[in-house]
C-alpha atoms as a PDB file:
ATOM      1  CA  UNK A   1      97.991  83.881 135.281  1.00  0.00           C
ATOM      2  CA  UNK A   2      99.727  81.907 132.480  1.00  0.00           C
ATOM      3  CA  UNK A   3     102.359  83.580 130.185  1.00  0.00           C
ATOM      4  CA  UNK A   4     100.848  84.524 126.806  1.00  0.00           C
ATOM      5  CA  UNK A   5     102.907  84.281 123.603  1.00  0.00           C
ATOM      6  CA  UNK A   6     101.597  85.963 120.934  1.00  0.00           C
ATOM      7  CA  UNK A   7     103.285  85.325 117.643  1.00  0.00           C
ATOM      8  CA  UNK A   8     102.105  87.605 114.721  1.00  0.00           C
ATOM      9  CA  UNK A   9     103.097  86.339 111.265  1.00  0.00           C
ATOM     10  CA  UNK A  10     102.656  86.191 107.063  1.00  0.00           C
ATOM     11  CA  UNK A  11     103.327  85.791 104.255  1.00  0.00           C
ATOM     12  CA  UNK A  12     102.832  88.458 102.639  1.00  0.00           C
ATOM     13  CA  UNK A  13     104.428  92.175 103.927  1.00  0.00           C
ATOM     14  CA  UNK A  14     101.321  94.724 104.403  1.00  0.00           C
ATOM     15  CA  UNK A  15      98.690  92.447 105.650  1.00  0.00           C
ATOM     16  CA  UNK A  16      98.059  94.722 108.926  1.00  0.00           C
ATOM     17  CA  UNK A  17     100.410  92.460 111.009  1.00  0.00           C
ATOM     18  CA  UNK A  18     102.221  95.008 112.717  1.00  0.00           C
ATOM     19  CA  UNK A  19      98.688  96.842 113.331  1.00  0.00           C
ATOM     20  CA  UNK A  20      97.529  93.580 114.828  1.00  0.00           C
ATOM     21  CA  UNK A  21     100.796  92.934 116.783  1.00  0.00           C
ATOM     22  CA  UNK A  22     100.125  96.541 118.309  1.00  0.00           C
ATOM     23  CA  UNK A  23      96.857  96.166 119.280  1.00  0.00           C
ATOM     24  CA  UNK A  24      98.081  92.945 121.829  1.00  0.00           C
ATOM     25  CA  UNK A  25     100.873  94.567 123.156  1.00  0.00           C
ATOM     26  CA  UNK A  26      99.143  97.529 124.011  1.00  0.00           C
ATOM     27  CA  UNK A  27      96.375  95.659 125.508  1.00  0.00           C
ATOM     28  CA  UNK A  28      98.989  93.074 127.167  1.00  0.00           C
ATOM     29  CA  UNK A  29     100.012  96.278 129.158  1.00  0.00           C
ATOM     30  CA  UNK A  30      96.985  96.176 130.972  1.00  0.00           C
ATOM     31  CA  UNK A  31      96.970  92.944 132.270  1.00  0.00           C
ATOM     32  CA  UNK A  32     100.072  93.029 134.445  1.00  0.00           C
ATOM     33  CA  UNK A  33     102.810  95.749 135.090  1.00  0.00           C
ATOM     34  CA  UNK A  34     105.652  95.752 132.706  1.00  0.00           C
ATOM     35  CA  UNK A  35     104.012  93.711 130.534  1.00  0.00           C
ATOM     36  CA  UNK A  36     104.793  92.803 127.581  1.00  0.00           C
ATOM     37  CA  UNK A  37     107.801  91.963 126.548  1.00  0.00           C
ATOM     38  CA  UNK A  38     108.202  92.714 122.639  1.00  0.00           C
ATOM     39  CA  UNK A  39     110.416  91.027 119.783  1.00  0.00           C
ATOM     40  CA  UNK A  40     110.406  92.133 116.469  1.00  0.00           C
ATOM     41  CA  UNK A  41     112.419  90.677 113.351  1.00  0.00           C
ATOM     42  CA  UNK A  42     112.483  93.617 111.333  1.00  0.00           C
ATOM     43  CA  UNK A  43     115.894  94.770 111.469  1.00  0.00           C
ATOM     44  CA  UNK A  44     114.906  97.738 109.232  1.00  0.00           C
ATOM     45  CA  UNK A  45     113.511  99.429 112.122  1.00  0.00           C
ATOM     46  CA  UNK A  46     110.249  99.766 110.843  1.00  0.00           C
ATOM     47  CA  UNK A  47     108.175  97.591 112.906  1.00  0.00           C
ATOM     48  CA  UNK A  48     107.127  97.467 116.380  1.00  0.00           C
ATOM     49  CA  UNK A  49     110.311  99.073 117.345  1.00  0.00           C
ATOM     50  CA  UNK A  50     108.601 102.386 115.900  1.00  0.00           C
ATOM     51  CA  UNK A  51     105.446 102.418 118.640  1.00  0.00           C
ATOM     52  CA  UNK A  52     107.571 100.541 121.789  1.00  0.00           C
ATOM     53  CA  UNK A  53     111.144 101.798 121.578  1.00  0.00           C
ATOM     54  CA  UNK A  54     111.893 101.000 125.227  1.00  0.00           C
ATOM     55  CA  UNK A  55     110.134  97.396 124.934  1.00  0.00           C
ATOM     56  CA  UNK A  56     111.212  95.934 121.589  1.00  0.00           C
ATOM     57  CA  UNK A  57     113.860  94.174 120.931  1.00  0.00           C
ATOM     58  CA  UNK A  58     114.950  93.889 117.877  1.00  0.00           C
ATOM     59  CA  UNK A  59     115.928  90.158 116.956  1.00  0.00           C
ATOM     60  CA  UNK A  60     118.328  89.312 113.975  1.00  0.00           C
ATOM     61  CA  UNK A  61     117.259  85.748 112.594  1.00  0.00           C
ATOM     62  CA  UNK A  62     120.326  85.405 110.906  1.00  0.00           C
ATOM     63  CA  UNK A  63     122.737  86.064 114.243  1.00  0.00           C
ATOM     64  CA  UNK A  64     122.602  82.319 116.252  1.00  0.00           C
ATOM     65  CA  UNK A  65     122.754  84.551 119.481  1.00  0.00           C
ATOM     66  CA  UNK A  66     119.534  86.779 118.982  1.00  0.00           C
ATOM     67  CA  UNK A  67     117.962  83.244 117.794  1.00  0.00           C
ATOM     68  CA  UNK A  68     119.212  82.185 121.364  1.00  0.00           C
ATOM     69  CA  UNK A  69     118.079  85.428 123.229  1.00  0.00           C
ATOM     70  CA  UNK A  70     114.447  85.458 122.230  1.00  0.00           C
ATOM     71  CA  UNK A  71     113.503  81.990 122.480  1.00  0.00           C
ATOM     72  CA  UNK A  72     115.604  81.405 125.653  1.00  0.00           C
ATOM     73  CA  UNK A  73     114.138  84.399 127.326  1.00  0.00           C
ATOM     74  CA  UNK A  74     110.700  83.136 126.588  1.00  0.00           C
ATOM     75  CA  UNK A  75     111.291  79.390 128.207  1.00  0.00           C
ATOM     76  CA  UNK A  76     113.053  80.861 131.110  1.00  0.00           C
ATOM     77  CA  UNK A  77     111.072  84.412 132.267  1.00  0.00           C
ATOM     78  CA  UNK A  78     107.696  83.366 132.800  1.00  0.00           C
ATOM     79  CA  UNK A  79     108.829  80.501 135.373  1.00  0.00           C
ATOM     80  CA  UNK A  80     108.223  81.578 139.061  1.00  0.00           C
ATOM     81  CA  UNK A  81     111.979  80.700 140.170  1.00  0.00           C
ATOM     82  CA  UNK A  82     113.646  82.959 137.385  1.00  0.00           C
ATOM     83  CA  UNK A  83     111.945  86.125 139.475  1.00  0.00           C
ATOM     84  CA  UNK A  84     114.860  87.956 140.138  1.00  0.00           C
ATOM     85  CA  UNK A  85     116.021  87.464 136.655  1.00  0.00           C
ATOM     86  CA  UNK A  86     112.951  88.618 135.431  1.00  0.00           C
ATOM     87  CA  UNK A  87     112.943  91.696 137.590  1.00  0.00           C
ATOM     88  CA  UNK A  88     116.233  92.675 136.169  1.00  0.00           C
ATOM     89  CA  UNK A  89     115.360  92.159 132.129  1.00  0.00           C
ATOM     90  CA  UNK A  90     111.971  93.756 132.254  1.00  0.00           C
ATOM     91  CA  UNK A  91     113.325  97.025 134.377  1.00  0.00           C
ATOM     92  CA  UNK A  92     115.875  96.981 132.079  1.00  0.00           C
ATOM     93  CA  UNK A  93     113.802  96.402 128.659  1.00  0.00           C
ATOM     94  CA  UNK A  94     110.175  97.560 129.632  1.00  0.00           C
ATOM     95  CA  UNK A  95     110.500 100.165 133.222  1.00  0.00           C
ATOM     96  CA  UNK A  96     108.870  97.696 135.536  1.00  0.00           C
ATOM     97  CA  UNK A  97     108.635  94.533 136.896  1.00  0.00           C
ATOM     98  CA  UNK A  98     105.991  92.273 138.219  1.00  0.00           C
ATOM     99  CA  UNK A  99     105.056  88.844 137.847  1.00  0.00           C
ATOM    100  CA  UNK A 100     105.621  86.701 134.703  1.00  0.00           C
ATOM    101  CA  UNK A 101     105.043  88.509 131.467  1.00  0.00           C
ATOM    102  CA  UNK A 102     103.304  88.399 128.351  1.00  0.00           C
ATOM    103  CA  UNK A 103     105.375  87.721 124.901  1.00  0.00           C
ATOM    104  CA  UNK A 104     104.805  89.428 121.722  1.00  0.00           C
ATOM    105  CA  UNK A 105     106.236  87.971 118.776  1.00  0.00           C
ATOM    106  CA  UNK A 106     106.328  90.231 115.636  1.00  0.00           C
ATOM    107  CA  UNK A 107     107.649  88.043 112.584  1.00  0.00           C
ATOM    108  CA  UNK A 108     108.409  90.364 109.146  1.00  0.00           C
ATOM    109  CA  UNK A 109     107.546  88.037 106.220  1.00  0.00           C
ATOM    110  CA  UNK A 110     110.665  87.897 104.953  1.00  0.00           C
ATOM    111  CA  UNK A 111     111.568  85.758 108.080  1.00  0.00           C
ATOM    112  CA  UNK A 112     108.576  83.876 107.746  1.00  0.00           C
ATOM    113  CA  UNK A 113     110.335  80.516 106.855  1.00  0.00           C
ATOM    114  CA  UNK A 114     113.293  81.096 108.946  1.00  0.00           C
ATOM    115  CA  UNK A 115     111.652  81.521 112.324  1.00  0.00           C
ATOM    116  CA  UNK A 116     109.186  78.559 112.267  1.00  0.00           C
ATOM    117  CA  UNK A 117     112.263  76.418 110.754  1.00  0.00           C
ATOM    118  CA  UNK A 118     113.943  77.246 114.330  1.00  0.00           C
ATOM    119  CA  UNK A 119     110.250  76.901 115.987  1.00  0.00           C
ATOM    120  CA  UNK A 120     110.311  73.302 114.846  1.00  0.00           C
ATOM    121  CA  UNK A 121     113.899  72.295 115.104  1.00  0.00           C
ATOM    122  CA  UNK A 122     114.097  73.504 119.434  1.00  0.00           C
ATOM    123  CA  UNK A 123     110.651  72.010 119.786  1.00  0.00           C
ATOM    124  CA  UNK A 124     109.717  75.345 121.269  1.00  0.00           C
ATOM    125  CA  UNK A 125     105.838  74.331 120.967  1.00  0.00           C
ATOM    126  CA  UNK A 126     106.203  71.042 123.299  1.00  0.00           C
ATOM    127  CA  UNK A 127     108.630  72.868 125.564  1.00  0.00           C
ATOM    128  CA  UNK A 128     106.409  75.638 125.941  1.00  0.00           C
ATOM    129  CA  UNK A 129     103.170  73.164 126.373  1.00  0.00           C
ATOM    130  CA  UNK A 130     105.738  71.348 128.942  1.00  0.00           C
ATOM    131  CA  UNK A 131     106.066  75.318 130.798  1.00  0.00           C
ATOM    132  CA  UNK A 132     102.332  76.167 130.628  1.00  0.00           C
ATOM    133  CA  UNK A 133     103.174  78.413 128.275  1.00  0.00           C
ATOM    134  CA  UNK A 134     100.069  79.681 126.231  1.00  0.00           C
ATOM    135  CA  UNK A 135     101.309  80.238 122.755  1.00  0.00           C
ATOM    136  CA  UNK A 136      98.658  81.829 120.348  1.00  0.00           C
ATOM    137  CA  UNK A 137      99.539  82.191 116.707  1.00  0.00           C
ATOM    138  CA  UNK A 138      97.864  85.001 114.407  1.00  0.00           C
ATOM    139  CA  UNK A 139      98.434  84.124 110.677  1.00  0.00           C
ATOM    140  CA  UNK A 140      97.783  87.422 108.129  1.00  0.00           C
ATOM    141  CA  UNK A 141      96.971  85.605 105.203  1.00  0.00           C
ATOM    142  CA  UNK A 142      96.449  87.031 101.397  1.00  0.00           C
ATOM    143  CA  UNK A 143      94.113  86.038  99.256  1.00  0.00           C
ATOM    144  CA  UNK A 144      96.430  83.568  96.762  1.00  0.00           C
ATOM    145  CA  UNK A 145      96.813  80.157  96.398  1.00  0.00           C
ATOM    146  CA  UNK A 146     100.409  80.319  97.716  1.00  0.00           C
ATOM    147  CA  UNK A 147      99.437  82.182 101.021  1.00  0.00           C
ATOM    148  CA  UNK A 148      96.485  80.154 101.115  1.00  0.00           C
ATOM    149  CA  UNK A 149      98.478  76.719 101.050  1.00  0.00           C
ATOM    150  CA  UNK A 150     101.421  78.428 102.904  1.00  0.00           C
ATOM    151  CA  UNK A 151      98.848  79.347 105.922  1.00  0.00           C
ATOM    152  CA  UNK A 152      97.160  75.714 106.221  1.00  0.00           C
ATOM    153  CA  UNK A 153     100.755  74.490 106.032  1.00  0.00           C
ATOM    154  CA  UNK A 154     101.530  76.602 109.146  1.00  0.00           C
ATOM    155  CA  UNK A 155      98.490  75.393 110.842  1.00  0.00           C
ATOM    156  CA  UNK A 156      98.748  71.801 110.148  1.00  0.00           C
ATOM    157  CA  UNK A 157     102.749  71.627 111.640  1.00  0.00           C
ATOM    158  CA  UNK A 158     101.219  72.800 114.757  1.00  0.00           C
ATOM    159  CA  UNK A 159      99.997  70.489 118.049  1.00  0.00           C
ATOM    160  CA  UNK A 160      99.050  72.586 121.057  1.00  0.00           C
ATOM    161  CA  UNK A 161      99.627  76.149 119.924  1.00  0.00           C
ATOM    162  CA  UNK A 162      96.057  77.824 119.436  1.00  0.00           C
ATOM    163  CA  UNK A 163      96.184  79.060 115.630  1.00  0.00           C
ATOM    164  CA  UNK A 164      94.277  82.411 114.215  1.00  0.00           C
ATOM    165  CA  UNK A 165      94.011  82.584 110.838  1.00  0.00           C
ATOM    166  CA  UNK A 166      93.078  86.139 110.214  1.00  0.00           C
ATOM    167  CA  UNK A 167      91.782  88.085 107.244  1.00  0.00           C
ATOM    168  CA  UNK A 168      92.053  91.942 107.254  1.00  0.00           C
ATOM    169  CA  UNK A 169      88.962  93.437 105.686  1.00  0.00           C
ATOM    170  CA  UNK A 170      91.087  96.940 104.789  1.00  0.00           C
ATOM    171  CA  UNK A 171      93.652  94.717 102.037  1.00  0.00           C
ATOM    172  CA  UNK A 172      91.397  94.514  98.963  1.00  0.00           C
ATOM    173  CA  UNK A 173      92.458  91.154  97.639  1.00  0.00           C
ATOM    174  CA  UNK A 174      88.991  89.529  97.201  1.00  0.00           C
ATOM    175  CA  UNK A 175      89.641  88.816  93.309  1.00  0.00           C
ATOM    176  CA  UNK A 176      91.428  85.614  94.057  1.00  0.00           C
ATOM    177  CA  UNK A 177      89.382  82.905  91.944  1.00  0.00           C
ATOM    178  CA  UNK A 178      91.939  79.506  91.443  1.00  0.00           C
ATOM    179  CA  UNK A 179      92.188  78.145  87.711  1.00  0.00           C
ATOM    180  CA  UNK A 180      90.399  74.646  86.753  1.00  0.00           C
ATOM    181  CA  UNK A 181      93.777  72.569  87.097  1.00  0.00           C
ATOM    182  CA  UNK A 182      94.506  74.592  90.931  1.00  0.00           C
ATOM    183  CA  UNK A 183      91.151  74.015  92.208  1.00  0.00           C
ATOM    184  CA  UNK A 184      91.902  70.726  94.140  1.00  0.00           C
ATOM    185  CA  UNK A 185      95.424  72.519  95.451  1.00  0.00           C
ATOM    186  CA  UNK A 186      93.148  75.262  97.553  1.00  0.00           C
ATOM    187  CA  UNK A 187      93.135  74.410 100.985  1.00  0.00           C
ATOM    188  CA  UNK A 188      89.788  74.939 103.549  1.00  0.00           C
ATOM    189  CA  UNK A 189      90.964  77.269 105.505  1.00  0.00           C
ATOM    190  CA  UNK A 190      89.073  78.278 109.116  1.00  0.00           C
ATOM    191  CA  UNK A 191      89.308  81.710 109.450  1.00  0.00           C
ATOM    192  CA  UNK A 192      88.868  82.684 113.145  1.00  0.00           C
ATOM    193  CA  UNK A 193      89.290  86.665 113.178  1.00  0.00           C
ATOM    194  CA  UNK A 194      88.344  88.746 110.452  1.00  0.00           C
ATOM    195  CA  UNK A 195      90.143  92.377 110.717  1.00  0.00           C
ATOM    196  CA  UNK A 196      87.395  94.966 110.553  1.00  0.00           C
ATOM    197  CA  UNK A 197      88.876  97.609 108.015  1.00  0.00           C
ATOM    198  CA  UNK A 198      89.538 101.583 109.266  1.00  0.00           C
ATOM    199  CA  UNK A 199      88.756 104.259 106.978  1.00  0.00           C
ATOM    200  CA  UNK A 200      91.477 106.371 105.891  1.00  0.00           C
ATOM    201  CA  UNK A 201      91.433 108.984 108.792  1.00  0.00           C
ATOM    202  CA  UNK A 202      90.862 106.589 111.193  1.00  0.00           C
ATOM    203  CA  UNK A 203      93.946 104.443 110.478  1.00  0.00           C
ATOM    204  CA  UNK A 204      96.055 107.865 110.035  1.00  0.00           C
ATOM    205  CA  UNK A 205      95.172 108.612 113.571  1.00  0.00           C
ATOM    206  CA  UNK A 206      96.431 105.028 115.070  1.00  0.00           C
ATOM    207  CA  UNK A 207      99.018 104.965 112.934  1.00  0.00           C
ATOM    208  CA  UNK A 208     101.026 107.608 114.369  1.00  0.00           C
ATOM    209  CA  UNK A 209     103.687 106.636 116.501  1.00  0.00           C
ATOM    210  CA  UNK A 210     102.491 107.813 119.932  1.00  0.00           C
ATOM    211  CA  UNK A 211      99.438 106.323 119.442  1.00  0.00           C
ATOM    212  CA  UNK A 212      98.521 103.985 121.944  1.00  0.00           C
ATOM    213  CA  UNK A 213      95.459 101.391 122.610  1.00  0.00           C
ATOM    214  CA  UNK A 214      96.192 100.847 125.810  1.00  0.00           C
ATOM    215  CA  UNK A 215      95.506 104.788 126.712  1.00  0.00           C
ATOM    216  CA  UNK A 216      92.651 104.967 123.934  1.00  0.00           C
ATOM    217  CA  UNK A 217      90.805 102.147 126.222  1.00  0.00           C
ATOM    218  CA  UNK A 218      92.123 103.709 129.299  1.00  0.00           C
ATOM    219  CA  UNK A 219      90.252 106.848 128.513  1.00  0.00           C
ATOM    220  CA  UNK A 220      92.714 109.036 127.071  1.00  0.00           C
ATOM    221  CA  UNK A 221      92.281 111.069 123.401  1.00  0.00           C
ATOM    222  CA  UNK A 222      89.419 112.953 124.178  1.00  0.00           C
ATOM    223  CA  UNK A 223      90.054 115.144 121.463  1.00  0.00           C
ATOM    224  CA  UNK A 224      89.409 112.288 119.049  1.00  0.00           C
ATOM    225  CA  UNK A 225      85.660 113.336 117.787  1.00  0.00           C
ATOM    226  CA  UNK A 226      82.643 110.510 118.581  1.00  0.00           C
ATOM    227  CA  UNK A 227      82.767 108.951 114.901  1.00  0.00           C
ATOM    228  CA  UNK A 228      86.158 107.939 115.065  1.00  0.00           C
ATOM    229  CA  UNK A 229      86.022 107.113 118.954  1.00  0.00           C
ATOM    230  CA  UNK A 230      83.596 104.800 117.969  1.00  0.00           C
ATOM    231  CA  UNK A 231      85.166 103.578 115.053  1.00  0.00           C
ATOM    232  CA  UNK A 232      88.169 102.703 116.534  1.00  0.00           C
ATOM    233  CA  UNK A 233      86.056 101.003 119.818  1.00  0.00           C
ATOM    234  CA  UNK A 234      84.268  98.713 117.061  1.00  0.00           C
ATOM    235  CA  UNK A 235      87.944  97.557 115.833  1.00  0.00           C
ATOM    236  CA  UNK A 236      88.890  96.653 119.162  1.00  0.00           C
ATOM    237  CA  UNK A 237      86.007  95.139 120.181  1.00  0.00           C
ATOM    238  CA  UNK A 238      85.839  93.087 117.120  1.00  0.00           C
ATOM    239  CA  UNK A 239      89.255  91.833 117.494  1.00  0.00           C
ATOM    240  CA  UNK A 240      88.231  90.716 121.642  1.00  0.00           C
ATOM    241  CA  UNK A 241      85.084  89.385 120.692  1.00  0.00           C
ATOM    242  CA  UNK A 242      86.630  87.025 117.587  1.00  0.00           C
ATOM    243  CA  UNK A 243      90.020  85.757 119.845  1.00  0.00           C
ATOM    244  CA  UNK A 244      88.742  85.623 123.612  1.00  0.00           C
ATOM    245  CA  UNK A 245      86.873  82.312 122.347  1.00  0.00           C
ATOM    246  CA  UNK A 246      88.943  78.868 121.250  1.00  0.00           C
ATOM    247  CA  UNK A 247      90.132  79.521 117.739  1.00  0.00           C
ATOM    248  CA  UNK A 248      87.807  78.878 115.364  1.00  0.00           C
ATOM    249  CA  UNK A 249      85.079  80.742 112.406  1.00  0.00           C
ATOM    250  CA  UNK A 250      83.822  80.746 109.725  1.00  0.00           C
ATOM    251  CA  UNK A 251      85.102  78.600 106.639  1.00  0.00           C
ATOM    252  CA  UNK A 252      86.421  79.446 103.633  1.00  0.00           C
ATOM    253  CA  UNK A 253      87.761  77.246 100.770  1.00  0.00           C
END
């Protein structure tokens, strides 16, 4: 199988990103041992960090050598001759090894910029079309103009990466309506995965740090009662059935 990056991205901070970014790396686990291999770029600690302490890495944008580290480790781990090295960073980072590994890609918003400034400037998209690399792109966008033109911006840069624009039903920011003079400026935007929302003591329960998807599908938390083992089986489900397809939905301008 092909090496998956997922890169999870906004604009905007509390868009359900991280929550998003979780839900692939737990279900990355499944596919191969040792899998995935996590970078976050919230050096406040509070990301991914939080829910895969012995996965994440936490990745500086500012320090030339974490730049190096994550995008280096992406081109060169997932190729069938780098084994050995392979074997060595994922014991070492994740407590297995295995064949080549799945990339997750958790970019604060504050970084936003940065990070696809770098993305650009390595040509990490053709090298990684070059090294069958699958790289999948999950936008979290808000309902503004600016996020709105910042997202179709993001899209249109892009070439072979597939490109999710996503809109979490559980951020109540439907009131956007543009002024007279900004309605040309408001991009058509495809939006391929909409984020079904949690109720409040559903998204306490996978919130918690020892939470994990990967168990919750496996079977595990049978104490959780029927409503909100369904509940949280709908989200996941939703989320499959919306991004195991070419990316793509419904429109929105």
């Amino acid at each position: 199988m092909a090496s998956i990056v997922h890169i999870f991205c906004s604009d905007t901070a509390r868009t359900g990103k991280t929550l998003l970014a979780r839900v692939f790396a737990d279900l990355s686990s499944l596919r191969r041992e040792g899998n995935p291999i996590i970078f976050d770029t919230d050096i406040t600690g509070n990301g991914l960090i939080n829910y895969f302490p012995k996965k994440t890495q936490v990745i500086d944008l500012s320090m030339v050598a974490d730049q190096v580290t994550m995008f280096d480790t992406i081109m060169q781990l997932h190729e069938p001759q780098n084994s050995l090295q392979r074997a060595k960073f994922v014991q070492k980072n994740a407590g297995g090894a295995g064949s080549a590994p799945d990339f997750i890609v958790d970019v604060s918003a504050s970084d936003l910029g940065q990070f696809f400034d770098m993305f650009n400037d390595i040509g990490f998209e053709r090298g990684a079309a070059e090294a069958n690399l699958d790289v999948r792109i999950y936008y979290l966008l808000n309902w503004s103009l600016k996020s709105l033109q910042r997202t179709e911006q993001i899209r249109s840069m892009l070439t072979t990466s597939q490109f999710f624009a996503v809109r979490n039903m559980g951020v109540q920011a439907f009131s956007f309506t543009p002024l007279p003079h900004e309605a040309d400026l408001v991009p058509e935007i495809d939006i391929s995965l909409f984020l079904k929302a949690l109720s409040p003591s559903v998204f306490s329960i996978v919130n918690e740090n020892d939470f994990s998807f990967a168990r919750f599908a496996s079977g595990e938390y049978s104490e959780i009662k029927t409503r909100a083992n369904r509940e949280i089986w709908n989200f996941l489900e939703g989320i499959y059935n919306q991004t195991s397809l070419p990316a793509n939905g419904s429109m929105i301008s």
